[in-house]
Structures are given as structure tokens and as C-alpha cells.
PDB file of N, CA and C in Angstrom:
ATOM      1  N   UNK A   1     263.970 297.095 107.757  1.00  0.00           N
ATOM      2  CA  UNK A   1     263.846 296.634 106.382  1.00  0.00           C
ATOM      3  C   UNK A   1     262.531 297.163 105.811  1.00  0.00           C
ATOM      4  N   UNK A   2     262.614 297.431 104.789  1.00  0.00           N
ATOM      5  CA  UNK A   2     261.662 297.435 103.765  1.00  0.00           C
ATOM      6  C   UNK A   2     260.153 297.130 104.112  1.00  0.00           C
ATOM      7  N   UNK A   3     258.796 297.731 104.068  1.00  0.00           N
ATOM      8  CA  UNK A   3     257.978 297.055 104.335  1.00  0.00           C
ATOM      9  C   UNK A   3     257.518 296.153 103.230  1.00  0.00           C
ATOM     10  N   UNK A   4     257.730 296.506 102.035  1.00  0.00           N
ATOM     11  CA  UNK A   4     257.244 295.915 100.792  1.00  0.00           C
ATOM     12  C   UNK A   4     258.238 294.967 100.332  1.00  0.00           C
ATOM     13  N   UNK A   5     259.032 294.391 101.234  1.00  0.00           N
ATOM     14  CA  UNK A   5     260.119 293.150 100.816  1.00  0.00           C
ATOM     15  C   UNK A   5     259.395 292.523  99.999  1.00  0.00           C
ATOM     16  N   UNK A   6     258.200 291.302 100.753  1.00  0.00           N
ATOM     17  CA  UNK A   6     257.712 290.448  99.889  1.00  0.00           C
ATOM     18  C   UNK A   6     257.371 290.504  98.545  1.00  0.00           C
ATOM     19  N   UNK A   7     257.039 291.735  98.614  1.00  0.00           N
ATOM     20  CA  UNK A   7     256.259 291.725  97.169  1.00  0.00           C
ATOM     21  C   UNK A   7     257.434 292.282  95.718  1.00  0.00           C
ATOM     22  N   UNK A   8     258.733 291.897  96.505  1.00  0.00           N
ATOM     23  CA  UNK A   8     259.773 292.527  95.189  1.00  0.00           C
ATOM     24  C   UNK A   8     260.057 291.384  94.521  1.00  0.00           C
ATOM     25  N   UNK A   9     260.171 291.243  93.515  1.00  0.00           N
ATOM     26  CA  UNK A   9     260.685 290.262  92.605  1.00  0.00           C
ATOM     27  C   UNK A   9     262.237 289.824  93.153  1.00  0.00           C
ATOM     28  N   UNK A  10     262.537 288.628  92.595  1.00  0.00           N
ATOM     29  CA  UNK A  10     263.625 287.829  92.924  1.00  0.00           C
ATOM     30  C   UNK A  10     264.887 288.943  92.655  1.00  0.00           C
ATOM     31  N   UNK A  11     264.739 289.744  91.468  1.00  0.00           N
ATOM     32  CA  UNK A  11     265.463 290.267  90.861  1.00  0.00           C
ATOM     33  C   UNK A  11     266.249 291.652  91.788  1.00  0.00           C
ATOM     34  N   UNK A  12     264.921 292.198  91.998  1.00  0.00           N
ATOM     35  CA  UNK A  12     264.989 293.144  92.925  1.00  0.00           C
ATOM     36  C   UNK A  12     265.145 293.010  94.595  1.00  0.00           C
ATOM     37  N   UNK A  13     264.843 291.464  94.907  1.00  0.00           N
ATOM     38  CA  UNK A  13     266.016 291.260  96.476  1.00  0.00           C
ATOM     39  C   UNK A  13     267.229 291.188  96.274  1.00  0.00           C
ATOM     40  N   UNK A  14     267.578 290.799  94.724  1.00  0.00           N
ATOM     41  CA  UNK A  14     269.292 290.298  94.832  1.00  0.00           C
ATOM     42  C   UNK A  14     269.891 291.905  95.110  1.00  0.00           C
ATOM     43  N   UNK A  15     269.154 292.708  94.248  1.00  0.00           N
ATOM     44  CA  UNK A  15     269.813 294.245  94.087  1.00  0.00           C
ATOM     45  C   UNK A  15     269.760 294.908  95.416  1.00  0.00           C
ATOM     46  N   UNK A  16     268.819 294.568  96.328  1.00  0.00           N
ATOM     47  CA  UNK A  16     268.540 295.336  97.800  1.00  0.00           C
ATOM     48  C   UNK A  16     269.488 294.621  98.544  1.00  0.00           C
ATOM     49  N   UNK A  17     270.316 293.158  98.355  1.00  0.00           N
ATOM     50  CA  UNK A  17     270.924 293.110  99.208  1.00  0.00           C
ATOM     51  C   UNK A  17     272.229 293.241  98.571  1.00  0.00           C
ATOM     52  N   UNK A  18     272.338 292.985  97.185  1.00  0.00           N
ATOM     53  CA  UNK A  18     273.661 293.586  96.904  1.00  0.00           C
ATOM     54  C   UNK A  18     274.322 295.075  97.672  1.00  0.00           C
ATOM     55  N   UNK A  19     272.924 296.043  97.542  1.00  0.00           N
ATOM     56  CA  UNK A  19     272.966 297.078  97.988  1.00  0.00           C
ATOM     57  C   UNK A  19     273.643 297.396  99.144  1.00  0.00           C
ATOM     58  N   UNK A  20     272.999 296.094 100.300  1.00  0.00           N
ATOM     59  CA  UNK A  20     272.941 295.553 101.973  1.00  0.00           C
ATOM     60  C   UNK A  20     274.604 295.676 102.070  1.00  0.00           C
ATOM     61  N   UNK A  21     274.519 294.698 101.109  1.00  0.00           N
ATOM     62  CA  UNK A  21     275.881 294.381 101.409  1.00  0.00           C
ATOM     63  C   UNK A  21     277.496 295.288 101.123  1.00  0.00           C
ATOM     64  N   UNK A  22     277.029 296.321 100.295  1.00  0.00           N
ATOM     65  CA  UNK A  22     277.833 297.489 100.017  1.00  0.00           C
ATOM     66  C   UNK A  22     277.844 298.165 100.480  1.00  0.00           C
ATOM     67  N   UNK A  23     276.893 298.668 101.126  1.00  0.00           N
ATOM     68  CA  UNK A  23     276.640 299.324 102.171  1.00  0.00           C
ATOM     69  C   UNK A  23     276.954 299.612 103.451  1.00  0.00           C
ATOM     70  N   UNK A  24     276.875 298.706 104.031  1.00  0.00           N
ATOM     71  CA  UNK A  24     277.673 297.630 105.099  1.00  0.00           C
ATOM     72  C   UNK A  24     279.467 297.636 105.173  1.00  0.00           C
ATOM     73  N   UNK A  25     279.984 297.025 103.841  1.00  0.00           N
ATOM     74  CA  UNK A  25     281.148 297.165 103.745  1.00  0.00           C
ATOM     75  C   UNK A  25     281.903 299.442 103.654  1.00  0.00           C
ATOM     76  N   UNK A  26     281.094 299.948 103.123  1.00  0.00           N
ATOM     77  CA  UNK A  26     281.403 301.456 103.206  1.00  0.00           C
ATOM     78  C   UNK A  26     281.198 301.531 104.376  1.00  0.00           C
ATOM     79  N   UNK A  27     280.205 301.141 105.850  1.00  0.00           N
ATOM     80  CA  UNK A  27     279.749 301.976 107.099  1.00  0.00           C
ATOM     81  C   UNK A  27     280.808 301.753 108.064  1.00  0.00           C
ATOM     82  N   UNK A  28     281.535 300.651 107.796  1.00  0.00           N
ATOM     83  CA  UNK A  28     282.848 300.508 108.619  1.00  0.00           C
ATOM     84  C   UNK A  28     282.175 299.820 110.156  1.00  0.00           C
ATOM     85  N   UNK A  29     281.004 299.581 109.966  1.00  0.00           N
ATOM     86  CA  UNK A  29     280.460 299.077 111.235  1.00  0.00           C
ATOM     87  C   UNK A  29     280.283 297.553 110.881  1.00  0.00           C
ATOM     88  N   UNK A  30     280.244 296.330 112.489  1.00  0.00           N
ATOM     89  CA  UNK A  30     280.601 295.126 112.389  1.00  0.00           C
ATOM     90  C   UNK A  30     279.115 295.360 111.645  1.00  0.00           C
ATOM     91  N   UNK A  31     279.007 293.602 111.180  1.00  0.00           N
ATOM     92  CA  UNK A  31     277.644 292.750 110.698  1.00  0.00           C
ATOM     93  C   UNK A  31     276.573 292.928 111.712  1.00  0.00           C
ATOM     94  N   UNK A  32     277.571 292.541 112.842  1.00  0.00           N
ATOM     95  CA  UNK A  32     275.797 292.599 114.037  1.00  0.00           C
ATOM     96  C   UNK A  32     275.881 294.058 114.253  1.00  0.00           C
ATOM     97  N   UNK A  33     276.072 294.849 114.258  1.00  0.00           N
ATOM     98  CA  UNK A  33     275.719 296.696 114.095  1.00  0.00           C
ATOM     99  C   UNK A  33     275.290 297.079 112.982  1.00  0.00           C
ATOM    100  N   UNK A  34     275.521 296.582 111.954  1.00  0.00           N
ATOM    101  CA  UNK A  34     275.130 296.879 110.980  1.00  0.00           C
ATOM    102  C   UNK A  34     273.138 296.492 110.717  1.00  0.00           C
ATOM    103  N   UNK A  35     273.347 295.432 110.937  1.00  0.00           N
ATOM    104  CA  UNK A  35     272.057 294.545 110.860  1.00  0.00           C
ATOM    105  C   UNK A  35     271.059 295.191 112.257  1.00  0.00           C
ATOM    106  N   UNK A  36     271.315 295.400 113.195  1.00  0.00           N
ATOM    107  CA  UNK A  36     270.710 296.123 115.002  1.00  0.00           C
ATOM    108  C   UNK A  36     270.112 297.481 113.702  1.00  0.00           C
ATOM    109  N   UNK A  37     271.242 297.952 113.175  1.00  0.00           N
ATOM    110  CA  UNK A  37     270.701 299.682 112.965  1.00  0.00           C
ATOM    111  C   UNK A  37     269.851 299.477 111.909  1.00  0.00           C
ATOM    112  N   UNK A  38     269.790 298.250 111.484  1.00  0.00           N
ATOM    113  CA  UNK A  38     269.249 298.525 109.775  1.00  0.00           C
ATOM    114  C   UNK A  38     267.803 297.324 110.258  1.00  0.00           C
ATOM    115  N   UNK A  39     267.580 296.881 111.430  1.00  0.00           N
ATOM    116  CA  UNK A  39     266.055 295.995 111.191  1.00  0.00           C
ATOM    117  C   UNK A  39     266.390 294.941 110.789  1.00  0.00           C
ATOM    118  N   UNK A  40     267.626 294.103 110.003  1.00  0.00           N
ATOM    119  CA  UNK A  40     268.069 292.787 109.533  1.00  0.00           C
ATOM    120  C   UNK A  40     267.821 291.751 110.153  1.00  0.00           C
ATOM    121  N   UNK A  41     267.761 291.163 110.039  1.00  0.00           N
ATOM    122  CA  UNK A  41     267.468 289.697 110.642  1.00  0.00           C
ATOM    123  C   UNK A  41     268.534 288.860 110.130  1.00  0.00           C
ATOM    124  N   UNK A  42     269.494 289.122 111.447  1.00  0.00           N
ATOM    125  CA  UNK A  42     271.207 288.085 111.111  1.00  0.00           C
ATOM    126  C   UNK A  42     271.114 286.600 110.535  1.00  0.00           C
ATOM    127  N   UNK A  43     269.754 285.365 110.266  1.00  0.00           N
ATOM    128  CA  UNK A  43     269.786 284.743 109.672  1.00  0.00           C
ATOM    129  C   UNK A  43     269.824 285.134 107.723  1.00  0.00           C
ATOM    130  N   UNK A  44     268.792 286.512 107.533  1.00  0.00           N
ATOM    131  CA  UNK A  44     268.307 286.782 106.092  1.00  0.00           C
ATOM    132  C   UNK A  44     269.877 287.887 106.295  1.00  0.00           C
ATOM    133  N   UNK A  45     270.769 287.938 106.545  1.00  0.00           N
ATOM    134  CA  UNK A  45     271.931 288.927 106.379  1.00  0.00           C
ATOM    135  C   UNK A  45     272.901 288.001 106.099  1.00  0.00           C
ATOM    136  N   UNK A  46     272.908 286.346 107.115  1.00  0.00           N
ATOM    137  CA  UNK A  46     274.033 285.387 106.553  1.00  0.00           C
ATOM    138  C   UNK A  46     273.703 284.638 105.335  1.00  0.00           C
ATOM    139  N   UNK A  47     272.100 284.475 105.017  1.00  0.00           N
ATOM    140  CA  UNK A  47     271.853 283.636 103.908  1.00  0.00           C
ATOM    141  C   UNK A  47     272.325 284.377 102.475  1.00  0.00           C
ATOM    142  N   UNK A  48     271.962 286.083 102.797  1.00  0.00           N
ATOM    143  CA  UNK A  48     272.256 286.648 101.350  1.00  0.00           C
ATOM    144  C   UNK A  48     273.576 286.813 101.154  1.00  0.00           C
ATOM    145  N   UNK A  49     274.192 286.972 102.371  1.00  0.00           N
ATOM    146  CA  UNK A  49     275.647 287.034 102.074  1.00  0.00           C
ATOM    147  C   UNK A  49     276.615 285.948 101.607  1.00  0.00           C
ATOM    148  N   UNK A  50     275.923 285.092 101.834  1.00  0.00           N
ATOM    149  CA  UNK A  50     276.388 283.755 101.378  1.00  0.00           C
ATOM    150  C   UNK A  50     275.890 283.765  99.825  1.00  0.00           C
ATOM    151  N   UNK A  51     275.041 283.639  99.941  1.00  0.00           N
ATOM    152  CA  UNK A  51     274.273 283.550  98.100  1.00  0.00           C
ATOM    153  C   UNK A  51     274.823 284.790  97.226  1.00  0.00           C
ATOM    154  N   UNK A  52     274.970 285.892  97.808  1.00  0.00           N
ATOM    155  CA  UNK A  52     275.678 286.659  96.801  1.00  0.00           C
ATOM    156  C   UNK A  52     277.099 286.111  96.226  1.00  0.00           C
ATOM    157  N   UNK A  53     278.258 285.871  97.671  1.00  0.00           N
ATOM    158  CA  UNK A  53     279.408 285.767  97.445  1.00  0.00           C
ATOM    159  C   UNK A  53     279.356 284.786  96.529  1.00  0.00           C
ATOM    160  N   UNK A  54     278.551 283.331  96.847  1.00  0.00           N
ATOM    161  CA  UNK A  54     278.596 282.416  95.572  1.00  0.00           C
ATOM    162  C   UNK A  54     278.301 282.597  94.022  1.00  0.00           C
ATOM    163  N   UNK A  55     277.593 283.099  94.254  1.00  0.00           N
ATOM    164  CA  UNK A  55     277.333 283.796  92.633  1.00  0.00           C
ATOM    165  C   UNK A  55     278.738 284.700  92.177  1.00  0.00           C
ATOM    166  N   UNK A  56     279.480 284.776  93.097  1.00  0.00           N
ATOM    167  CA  UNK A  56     280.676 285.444  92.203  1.00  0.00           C
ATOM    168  C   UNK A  56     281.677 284.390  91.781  1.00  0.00           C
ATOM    169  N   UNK A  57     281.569 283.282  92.104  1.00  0.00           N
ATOM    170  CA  UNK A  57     282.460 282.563  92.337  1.00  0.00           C
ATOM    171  C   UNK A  57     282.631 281.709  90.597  1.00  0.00           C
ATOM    172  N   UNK A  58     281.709 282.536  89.714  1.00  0.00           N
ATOM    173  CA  UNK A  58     281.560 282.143  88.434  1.00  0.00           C
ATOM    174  C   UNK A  58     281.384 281.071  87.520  1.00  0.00           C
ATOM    175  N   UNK A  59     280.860 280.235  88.601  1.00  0.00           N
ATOM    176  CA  UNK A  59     280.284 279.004  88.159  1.00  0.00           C
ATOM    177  C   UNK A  59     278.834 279.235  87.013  1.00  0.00           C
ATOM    178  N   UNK A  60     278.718 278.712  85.922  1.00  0.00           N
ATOM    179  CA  UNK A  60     277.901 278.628  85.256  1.00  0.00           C
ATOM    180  C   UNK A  60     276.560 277.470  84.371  1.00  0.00           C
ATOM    181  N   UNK A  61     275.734 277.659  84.350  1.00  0.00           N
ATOM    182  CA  UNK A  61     274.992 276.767  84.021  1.00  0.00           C
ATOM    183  C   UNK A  61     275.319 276.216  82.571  1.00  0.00           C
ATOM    184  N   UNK A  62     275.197 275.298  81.957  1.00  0.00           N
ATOM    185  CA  UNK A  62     275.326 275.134  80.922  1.00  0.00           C
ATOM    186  C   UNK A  62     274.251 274.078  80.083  1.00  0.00           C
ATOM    187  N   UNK A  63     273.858 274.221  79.295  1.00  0.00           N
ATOM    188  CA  UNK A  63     272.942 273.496  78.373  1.00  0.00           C
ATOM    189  C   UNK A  63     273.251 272.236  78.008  1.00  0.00           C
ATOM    190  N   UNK A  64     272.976 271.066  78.055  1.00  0.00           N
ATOM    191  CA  UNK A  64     273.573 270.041  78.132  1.00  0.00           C
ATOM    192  C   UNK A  64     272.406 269.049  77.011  1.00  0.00           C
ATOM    193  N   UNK A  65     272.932 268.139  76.136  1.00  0.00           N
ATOM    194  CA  UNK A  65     271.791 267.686  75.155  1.00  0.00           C
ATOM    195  C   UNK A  65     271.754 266.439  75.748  1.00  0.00           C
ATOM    196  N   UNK A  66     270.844 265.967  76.287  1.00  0.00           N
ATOM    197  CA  UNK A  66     270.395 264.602  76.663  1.00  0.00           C
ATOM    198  C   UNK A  66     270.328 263.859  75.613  1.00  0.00           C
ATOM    199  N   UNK A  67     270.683 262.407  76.075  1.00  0.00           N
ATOM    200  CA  UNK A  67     270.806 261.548  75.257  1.00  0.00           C
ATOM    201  C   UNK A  67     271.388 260.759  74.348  1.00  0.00           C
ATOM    202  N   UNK A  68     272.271 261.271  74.823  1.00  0.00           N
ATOM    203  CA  UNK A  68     273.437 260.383  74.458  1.00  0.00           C
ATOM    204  C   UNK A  68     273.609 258.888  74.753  1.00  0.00           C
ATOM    205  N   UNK A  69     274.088 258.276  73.418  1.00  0.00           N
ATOM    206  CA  UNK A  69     274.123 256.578  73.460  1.00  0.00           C
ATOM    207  C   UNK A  69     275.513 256.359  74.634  1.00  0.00           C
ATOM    208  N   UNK A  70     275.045 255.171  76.026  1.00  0.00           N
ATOM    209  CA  UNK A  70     275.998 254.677  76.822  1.00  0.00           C
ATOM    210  C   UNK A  70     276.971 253.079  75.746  1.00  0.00           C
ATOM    211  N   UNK A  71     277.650 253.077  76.580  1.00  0.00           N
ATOM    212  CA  UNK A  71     278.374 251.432  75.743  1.00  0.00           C
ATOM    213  C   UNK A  71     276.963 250.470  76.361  1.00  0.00           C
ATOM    214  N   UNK A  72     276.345 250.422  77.002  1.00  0.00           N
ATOM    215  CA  UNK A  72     275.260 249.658  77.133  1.00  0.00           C
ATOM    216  C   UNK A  72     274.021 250.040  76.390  1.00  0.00           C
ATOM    217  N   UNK A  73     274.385 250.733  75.905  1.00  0.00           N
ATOM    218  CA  UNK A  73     272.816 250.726  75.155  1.00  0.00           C
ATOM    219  C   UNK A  73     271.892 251.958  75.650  1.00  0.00           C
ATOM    220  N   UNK A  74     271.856 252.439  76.772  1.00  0.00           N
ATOM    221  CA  UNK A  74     271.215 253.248  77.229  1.00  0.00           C
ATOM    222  C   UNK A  74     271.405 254.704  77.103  1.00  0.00           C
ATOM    223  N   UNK A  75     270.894 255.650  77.707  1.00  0.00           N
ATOM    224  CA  UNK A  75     271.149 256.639  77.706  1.00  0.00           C
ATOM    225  C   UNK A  75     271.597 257.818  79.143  1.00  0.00           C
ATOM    226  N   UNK A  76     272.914 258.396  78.619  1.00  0.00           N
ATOM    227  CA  UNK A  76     273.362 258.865  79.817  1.00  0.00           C
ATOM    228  C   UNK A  76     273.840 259.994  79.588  1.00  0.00           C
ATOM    229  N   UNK A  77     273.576 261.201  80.777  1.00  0.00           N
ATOM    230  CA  UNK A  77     275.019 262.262  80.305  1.00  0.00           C
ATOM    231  C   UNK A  77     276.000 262.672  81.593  1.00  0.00           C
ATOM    232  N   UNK A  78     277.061 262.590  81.053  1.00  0.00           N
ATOM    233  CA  UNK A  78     277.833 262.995  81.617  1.00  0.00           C
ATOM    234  C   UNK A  78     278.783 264.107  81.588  1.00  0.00           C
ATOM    235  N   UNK A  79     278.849 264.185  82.549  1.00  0.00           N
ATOM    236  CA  UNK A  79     279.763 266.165  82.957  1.00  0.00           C
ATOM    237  C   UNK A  79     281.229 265.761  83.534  1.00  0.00           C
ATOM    238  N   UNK A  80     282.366 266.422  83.182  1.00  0.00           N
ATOM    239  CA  UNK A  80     283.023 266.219  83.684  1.00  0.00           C
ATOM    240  C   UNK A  80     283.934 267.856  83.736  1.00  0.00           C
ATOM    241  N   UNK A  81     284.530 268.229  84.832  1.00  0.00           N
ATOM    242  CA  UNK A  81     284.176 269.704  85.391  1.00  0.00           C
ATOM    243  C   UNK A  81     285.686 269.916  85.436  1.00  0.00           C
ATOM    244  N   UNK A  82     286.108 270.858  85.293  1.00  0.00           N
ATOM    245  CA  UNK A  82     287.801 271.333  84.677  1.00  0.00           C
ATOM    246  C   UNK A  82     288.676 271.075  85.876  1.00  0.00           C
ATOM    247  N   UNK A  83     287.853 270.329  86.924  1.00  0.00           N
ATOM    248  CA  UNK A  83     289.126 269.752  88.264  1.00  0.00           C
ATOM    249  C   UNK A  83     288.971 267.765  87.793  1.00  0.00           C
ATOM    250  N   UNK A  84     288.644 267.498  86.801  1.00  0.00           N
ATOM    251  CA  UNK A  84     288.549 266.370  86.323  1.00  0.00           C
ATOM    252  C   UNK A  84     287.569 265.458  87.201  1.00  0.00           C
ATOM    253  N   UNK A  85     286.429 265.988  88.229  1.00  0.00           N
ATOM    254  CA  UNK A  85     285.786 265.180  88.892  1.00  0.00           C
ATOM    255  C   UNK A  85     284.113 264.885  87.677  1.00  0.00           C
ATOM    256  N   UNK A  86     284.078 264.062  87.546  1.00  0.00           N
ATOM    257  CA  UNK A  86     283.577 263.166  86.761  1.00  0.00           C
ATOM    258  C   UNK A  86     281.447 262.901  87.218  1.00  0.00           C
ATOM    259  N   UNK A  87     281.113 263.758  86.473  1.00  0.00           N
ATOM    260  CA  UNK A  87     279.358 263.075  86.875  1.00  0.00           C
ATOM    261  C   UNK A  87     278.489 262.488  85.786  1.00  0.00           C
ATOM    262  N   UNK A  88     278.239 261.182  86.117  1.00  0.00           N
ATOM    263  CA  UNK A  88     277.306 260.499  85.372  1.00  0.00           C
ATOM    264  C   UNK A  88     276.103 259.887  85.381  1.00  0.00           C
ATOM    265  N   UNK A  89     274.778 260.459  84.983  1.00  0.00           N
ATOM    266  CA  UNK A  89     273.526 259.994  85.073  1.00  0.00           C
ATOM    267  C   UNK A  89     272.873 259.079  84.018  1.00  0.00           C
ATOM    268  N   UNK A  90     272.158 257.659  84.449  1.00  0.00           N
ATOM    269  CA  UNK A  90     271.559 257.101  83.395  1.00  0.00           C
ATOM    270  C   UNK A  90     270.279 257.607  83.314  1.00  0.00           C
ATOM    271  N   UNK A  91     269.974 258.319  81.993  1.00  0.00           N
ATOM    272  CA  UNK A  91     268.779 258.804  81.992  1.00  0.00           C
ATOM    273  C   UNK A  91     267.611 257.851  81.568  1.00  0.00           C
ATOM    274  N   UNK A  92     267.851 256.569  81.771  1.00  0.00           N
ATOM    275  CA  UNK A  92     266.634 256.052  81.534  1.00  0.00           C
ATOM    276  C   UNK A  92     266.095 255.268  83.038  1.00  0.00           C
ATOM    277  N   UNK A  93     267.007 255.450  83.927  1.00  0.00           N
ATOM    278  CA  UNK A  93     266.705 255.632  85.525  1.00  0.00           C
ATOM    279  C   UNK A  93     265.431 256.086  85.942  1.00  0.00           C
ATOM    280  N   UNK A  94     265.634 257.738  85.240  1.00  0.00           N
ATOM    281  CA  UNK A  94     264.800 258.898  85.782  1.00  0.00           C
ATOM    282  C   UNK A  94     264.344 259.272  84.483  1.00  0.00           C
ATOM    283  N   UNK A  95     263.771 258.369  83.538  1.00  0.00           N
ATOM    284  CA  UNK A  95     262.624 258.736  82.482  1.00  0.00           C
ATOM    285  C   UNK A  95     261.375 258.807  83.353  1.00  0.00           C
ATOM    286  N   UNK A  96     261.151 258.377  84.526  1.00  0.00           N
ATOM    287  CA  UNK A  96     259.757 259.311  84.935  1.00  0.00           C
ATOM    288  C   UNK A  96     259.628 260.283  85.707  1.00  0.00           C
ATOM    289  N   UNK A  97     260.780 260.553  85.868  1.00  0.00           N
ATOM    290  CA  UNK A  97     260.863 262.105  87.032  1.00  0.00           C
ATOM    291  C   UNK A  97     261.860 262.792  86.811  1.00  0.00           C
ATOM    292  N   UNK A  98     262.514 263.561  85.645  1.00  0.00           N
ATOM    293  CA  UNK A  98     263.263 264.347  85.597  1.00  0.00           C
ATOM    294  C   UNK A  98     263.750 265.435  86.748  1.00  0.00           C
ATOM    295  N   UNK A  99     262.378 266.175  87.496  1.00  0.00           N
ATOM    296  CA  UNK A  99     262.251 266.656  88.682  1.00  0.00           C
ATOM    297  C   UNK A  99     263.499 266.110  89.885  1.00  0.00           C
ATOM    298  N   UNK A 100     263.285 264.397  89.573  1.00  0.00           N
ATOM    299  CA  UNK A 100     264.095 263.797  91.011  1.00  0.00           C
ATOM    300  C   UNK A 100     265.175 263.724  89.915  1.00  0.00           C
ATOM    301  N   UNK A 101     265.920 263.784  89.194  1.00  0.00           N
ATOM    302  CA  UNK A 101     266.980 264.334  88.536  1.00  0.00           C
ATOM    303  C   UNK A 101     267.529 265.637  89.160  1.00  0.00           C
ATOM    304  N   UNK A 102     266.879 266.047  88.717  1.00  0.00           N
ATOM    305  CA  UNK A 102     267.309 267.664  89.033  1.00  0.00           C
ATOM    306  C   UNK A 102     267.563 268.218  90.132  1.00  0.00           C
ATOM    307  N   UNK A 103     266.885 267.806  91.165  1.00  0.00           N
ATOM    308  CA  UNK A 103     266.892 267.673  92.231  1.00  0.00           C
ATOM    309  C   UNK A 103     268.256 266.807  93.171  1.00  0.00           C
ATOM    310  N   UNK A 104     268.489 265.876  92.653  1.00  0.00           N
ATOM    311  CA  UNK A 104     269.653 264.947  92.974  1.00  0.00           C
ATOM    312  C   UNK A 104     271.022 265.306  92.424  1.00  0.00           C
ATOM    313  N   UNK A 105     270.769 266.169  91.424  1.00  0.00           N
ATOM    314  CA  UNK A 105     272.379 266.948  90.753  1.00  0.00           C
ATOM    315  C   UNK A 105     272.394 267.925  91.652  1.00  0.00           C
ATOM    316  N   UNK A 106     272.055 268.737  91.975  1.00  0.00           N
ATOM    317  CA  UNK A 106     271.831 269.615  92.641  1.00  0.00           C
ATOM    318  C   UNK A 106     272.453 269.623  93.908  1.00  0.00           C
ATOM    319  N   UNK A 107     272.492 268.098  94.361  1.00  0.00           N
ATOM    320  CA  UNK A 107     272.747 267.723  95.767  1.00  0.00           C
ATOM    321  C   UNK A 107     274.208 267.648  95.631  1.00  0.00           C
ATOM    322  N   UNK A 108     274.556 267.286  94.676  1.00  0.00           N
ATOM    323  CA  UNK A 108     276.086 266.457  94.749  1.00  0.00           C
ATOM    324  C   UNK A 108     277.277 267.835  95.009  1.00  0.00           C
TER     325      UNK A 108
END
């Protein structure tokens, strides 16, 4: 690998392993041959391969306006995702840590 990995921007690992990974699929050789000839490190070869494939999988972020009035009075938003599974946060829960918000959607 690369000696100057670290110092590439986020942008420019996705493209080196997009690369990895095209690459790989043209050499006709397994993952662990592939990775032996190329210096890889079969943990940083399963993590990107994983993180690439998900990113195809076309899930998208979306902008969401906080604050919306609940039937109680409070404030909540909720998502509900085109397989009809249903997420709802009271945002006056986590009026002091949005962070542990974000963090906790993330999880689900």
C-alpha cells in the first residue's frame, strides 16, 4: 500500500479503494491473493469492501426540520421509511445533547 495513505483525504481513500476493489475484481485472483500481492491488510480490505458495497445500496440522508408540535405538547420528529418501520424522537429529551441524538439514530 501506499506510503502516503494517511495523509489522503477521506475523499481520496474512497477512490483508492474503489480503485482496490476494481481492480481486484479484473485480476481474477481470490481476496487473500489479491491483498498477499498488493501489502493489504485483510481487516482494511473487509472494512472498505463493506463500506463501499453499502454506499451503493442508495440509502440517503435527508434534511429533516425539527420541531414539530407532538399531541403532548412537545416536540418530536419522526421518520417513517418506505418499509413502513416507524422512528420517533422526543426532542426535548435530548435538548442538551443533540450529539447523544445523533449518535443513538445512528445505532438503530
Amino acid at each position: 500500500m501506499q506510503s502516503d495513505y494517511r495523509e489522503k483525504t477521506p475523499q481520496e481513500k474512497r477512490e483508492f479503494w474503489e480503485d482496490q476493489l476494481r481492480f481486484w475484481q479484473e485480476s481474477g485472483l481470490s481476496q487473500n491473493e489479491y491483498c498477499k500481492r498488493h501489502g493489504i491488510k485483510s481487516s482494511q480490505w473487509f472494512y472498505w469492501r463493506r463500506r463501499c458495497r453499502d454506499d451503493e445500496t442508495g440509502i440517503t440522508l435527508v434534511p429533516l426540520k425539527l420541531g414539530a408540535p407532538s399531541e403532548n405538547g412537545g416536540k418530536v420528529v419522526r421518520v417513517i421509511t418506505p418499509n413502513g418501520f416507524t422512528i420517533e424522537l422526543d426532542l426535548d429529551a435530548y435538548q442538551p445533547s443533540f450529539s447523544r441524538l445523533i449518535r443513538e439514530v445512528a445505532a438503530i
